[in-house]
Every structure is written in C-alpha cells, then in structure tokens.
N, C-alpha and C. Protein backbone atom coordinates (compact mmCIF):
# COMPACT_ATOMS: atom_id res chain seq x y z
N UNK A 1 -7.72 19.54 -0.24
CA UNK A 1 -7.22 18.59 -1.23
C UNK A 1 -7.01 17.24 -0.54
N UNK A 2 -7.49 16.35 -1.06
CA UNK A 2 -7.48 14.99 -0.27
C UNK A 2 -6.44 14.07 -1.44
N UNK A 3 -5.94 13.49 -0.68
CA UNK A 3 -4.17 12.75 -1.33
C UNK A 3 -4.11 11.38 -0.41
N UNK A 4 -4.26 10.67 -1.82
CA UNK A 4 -4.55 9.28 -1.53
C UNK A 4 -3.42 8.22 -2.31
N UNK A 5 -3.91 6.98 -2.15
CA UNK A 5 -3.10 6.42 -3.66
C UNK A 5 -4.37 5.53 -4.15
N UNK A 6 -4.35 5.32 -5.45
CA UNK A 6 -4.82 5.11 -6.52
C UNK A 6 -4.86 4.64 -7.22
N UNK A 7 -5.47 3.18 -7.83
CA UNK A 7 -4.79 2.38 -9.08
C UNK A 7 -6.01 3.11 -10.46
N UNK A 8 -5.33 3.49 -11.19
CA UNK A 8 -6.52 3.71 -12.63
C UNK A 8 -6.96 3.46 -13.34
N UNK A 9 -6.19 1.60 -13.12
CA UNK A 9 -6.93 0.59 -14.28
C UNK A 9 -6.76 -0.52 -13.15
N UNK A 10 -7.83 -1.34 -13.90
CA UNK A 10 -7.74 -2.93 -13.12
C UNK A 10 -6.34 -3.48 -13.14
N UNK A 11 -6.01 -4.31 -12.03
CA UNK A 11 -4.72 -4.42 -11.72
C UNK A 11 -3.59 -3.60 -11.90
N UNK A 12 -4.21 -2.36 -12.02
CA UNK A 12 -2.62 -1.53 -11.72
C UNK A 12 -2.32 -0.87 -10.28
N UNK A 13 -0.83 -0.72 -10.76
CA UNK A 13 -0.26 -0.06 -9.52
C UNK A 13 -1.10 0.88 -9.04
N UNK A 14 -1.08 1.38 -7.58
CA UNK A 14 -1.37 2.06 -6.73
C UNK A 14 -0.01 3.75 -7.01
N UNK A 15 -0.61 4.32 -7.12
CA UNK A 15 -0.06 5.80 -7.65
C UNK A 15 -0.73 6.49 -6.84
N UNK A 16 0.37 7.74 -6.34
CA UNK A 16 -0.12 9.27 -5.46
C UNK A 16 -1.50 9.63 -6.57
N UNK A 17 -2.36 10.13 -5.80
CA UNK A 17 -3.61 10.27 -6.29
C UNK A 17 -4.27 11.71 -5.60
N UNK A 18 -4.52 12.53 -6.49
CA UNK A 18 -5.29 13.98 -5.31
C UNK A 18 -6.81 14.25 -5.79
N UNK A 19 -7.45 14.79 -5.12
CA UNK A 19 -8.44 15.21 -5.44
C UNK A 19 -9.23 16.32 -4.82
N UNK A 20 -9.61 17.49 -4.96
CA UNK A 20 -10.70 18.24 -4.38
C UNK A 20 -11.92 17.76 -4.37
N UNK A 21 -12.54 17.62 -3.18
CA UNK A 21 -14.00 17.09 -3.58
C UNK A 21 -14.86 18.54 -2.92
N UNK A 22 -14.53 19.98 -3.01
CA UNK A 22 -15.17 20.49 -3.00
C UNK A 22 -15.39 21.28 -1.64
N UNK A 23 -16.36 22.06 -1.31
CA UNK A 23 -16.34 22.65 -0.48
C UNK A 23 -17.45 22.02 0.68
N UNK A 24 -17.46 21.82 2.11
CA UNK A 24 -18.47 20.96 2.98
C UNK A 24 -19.46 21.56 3.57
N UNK A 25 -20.57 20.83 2.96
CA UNK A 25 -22.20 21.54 3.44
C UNK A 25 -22.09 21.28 4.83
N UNK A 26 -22.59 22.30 5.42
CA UNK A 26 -22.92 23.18 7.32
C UNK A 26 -22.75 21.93 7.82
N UNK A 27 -23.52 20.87 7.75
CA UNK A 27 -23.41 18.97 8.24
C UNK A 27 -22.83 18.35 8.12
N UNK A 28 -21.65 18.87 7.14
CA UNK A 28 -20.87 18.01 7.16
C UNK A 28 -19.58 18.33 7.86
N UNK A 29 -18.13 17.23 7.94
CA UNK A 29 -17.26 17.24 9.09
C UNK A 29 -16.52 16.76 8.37
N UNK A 30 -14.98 17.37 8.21
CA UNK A 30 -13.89 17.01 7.28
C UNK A 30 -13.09 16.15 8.21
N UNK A 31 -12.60 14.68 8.17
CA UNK A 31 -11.81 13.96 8.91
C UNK A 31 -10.59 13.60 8.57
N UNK A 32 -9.44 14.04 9.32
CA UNK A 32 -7.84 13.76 8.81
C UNK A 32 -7.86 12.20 9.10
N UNK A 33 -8.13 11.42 8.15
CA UNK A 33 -7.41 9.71 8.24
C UNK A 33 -5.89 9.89 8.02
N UNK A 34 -5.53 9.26 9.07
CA UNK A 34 -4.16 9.11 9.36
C UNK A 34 -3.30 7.57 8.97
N UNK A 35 -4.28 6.70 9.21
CA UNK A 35 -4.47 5.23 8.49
C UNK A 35 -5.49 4.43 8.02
N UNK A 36 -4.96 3.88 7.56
CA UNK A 36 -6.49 2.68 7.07
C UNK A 36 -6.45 1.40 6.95
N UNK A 37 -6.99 0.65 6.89
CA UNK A 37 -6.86 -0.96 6.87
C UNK A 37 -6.69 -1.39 5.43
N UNK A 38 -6.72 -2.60 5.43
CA UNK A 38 -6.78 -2.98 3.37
C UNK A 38 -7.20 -4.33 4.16
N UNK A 39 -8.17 -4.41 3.30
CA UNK A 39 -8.83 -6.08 3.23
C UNK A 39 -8.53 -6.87 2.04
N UNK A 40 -9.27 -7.88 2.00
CA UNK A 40 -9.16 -9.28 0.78
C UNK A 40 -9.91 -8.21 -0.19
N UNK A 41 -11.69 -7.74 -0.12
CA UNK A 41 -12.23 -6.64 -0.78
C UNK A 41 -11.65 -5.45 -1.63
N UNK A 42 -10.35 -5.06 -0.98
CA UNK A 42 -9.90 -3.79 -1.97
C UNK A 42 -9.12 -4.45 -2.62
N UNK A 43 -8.10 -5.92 -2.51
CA UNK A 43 -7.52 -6.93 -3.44
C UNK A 43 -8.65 -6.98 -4.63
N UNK A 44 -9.48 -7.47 -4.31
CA UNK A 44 -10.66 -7.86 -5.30
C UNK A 44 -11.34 -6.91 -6.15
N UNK A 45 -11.52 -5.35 -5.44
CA UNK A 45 -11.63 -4.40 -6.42
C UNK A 45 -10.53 -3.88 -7.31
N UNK A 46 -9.17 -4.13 -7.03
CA UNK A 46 -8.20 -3.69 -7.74
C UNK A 46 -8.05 -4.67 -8.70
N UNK A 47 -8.33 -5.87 -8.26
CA UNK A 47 -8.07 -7.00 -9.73
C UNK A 47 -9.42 -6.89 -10.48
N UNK A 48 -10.83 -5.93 -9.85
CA UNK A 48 -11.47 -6.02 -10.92
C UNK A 48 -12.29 -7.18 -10.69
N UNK A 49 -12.16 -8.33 -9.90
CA UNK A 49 -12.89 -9.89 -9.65
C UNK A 49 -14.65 -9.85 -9.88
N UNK A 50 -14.74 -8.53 -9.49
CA UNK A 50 -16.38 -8.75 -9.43
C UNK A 50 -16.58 -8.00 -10.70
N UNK A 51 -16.18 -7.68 -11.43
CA UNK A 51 -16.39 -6.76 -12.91
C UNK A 51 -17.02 -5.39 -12.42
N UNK A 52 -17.01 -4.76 -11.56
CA UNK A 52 -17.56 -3.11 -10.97
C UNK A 52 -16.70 -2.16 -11.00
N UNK A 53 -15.11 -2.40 -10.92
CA UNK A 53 -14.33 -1.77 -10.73
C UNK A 53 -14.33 -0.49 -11.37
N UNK A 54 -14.23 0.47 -11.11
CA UNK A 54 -14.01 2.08 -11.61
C UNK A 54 -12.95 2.54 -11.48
N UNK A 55 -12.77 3.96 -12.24
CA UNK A 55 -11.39 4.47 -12.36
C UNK A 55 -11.81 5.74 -11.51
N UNK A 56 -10.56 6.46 -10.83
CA UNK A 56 -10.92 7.25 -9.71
C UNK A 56 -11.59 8.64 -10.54
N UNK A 57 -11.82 8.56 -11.91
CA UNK A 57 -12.01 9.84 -12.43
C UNK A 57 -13.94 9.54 -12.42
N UNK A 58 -14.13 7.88 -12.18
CA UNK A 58 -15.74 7.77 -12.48
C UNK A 58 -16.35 7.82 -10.60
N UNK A 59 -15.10 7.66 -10.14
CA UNK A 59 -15.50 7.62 -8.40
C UNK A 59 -15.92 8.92 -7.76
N UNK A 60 -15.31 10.55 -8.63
CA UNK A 60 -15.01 11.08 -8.20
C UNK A 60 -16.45 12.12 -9.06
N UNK A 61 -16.68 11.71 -10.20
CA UNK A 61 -18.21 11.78 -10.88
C UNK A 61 -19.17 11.51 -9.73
N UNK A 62 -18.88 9.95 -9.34
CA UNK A 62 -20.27 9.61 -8.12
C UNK A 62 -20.43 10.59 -7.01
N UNK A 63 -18.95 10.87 -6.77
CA UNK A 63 -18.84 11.58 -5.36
C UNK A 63 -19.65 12.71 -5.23
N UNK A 64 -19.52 13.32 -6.78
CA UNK A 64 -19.83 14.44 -6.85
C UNK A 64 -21.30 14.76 -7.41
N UNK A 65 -21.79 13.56 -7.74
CA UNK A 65 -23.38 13.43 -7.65
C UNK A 65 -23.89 13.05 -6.39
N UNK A 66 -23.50 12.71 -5.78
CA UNK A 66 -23.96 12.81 -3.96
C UNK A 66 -23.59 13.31 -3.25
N UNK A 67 -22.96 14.78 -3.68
CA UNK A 67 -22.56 16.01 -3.08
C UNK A 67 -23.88 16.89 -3.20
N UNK A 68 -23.79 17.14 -4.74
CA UNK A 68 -25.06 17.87 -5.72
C UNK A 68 -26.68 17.61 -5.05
N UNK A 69 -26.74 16.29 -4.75
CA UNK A 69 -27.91 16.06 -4.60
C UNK A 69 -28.02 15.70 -2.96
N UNK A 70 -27.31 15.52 -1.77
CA UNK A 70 -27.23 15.82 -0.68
C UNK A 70 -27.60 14.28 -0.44
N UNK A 71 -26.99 13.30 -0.98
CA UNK A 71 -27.24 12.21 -0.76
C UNK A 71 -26.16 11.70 0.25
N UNK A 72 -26.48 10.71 1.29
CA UNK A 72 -25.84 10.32 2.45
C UNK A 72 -26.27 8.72 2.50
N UNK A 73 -25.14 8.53 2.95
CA UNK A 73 -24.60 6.65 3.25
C UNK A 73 -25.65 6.49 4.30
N UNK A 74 -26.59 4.76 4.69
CA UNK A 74 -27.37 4.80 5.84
C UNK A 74 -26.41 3.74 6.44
N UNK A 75 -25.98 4.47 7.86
CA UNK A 75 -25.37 3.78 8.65
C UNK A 75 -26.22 3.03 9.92
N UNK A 76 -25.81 2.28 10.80
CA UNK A 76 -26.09 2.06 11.99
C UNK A 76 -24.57 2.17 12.77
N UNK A 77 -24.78 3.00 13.89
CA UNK A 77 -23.15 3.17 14.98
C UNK A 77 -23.74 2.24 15.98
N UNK A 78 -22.48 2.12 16.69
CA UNK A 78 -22.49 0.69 17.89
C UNK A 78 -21.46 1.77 18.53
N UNK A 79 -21.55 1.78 19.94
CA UNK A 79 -20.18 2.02 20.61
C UNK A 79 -18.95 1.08 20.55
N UNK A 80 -17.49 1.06 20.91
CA UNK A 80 -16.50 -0.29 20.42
C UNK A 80 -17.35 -0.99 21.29
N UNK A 81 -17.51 -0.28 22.48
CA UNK A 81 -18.28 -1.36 23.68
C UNK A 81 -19.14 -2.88 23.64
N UNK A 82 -20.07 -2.40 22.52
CA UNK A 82 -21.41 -3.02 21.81
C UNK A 82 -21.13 -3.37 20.64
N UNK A 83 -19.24 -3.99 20.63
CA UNK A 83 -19.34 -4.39 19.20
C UNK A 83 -20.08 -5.67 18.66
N UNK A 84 -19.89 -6.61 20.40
CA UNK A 84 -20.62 -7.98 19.90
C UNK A 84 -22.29 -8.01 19.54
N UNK A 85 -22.56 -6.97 19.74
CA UNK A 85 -24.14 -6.76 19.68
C UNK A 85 -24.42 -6.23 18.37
N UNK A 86 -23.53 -5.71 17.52
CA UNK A 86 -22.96 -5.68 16.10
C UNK A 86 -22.81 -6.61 15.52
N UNK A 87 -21.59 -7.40 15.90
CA UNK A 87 -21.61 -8.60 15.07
C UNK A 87 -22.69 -9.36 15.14
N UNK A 88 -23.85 -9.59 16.14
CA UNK A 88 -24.88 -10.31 15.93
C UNK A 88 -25.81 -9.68 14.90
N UNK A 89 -25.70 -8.76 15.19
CA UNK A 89 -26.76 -7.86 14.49
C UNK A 89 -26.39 -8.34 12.94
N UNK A 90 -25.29 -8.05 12.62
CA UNK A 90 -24.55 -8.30 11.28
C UNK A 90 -24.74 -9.84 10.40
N UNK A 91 -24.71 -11.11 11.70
CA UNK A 91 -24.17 -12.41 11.31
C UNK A 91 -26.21 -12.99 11.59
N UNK A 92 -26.88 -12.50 11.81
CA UNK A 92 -28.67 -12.57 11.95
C UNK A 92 -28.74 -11.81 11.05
N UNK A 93 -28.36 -11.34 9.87
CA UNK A 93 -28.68 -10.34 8.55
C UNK A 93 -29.78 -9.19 8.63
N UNK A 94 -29.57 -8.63 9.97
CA UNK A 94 -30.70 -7.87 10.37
C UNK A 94 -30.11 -6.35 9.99
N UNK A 95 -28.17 -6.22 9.82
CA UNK A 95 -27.61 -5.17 9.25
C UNK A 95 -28.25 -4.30 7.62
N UNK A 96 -28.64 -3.31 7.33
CA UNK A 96 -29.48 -2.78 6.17
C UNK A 96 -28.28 -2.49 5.55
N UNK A 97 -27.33 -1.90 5.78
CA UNK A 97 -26.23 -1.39 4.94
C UNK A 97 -24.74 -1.42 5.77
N UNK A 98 -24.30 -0.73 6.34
CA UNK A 98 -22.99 -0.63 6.95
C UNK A 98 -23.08 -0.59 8.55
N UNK A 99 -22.23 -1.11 9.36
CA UNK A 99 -21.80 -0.60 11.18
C UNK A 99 -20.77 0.58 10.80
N UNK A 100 -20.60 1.25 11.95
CA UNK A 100 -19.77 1.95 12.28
C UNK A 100 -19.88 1.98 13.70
N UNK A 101 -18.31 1.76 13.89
CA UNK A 101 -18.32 1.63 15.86
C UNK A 101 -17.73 3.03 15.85
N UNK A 102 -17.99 3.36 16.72
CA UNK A 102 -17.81 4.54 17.68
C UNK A 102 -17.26 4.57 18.78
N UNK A 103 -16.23 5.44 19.08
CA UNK A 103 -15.15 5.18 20.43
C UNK A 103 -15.64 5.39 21.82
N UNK A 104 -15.32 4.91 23.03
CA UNK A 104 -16.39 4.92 24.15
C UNK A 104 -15.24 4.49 25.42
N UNK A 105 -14.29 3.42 24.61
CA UNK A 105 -13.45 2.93 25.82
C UNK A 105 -11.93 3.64 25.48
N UNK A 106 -11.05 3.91 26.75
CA UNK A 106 -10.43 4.49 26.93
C UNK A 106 -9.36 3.62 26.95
C-alpha cells in the first residue's frame, strides 16, 4: 500500500492519500521514499496552470495501464559524479526524456 498526500481537485488541499498499485513484475523493485523534494512544477500542477492536471483516481487509471501493458519511463542515469556532464547534456537539448543520477560518492 503506498501512502502519500494528495490534492483531488485543482487547488486543493493536499490530503493522506493510499493506494495499491498492485503486485511487481520479476523487473521490477519496490522503493521505500523516505523524502522528496517539491518544486515550482508540482505548485503549477496543483493550481492546474498548464490545464493537464488530474485527479489521483485518473493517475492511478494511467498507472495501471502501464502496469497492464509493461510500459516503462526512458531514462538516461549519470553517476552524482557526472552530474555536470548531465547538466550539459540537458542545457545542449540532447536529453530525450528524463536524468536520473545515481549514487557513486561516499
């Protein structure tokens, strides 16, 4: 059961939020987030600014159509090491979809 918080309409409050998303195919890897960041971006999806905003009951539809159909996010990883070789990569628009750094330094 994954327990989050949640707003369910544009500009609303953030509310305890749960969800099962099911049981994890052989490849996949269940991760305890312990924290998370908040950007200007999740401001902007909660007010709705870009008109996309969804309610966690249509998020949780998507989720579960790219469960069904074994669909996966395309990443590129960087070690933290090689983050500046990231940000170039990123700020030369040569990034296709998302970074993810990966831990390396101690």
């Amino acid at each position: 059961m994954i327990k989050a918080y949640a707003a369910t309409e544009a500009q609303g409050k953030l509310t305890p939020f749960e969800y099962d998303p099911g049981p994890l195919n052989p490849e996949q890897v269940e991760i305890d987030v312990q924290c998370c960041g908040i950007c200007h971006s999740d401001l902007s999806m909660l007010n709705n600014e870009w008109g996309i905003t969804q309610s966690p009951a249509t998020t949780k539809m998507m989720l579960d159509f790219t469960r069904r159909y074994s669909l996966e996010p395309i990443i590129e990883t960087f070690p933290f090491s090689q983050v500046n070789a990231a940000m170039e990569r990123l700020s030369h628009g040569k990034l296709r979809y998302r970074i993810v750094l990966t831990p390396d330094l101690m």
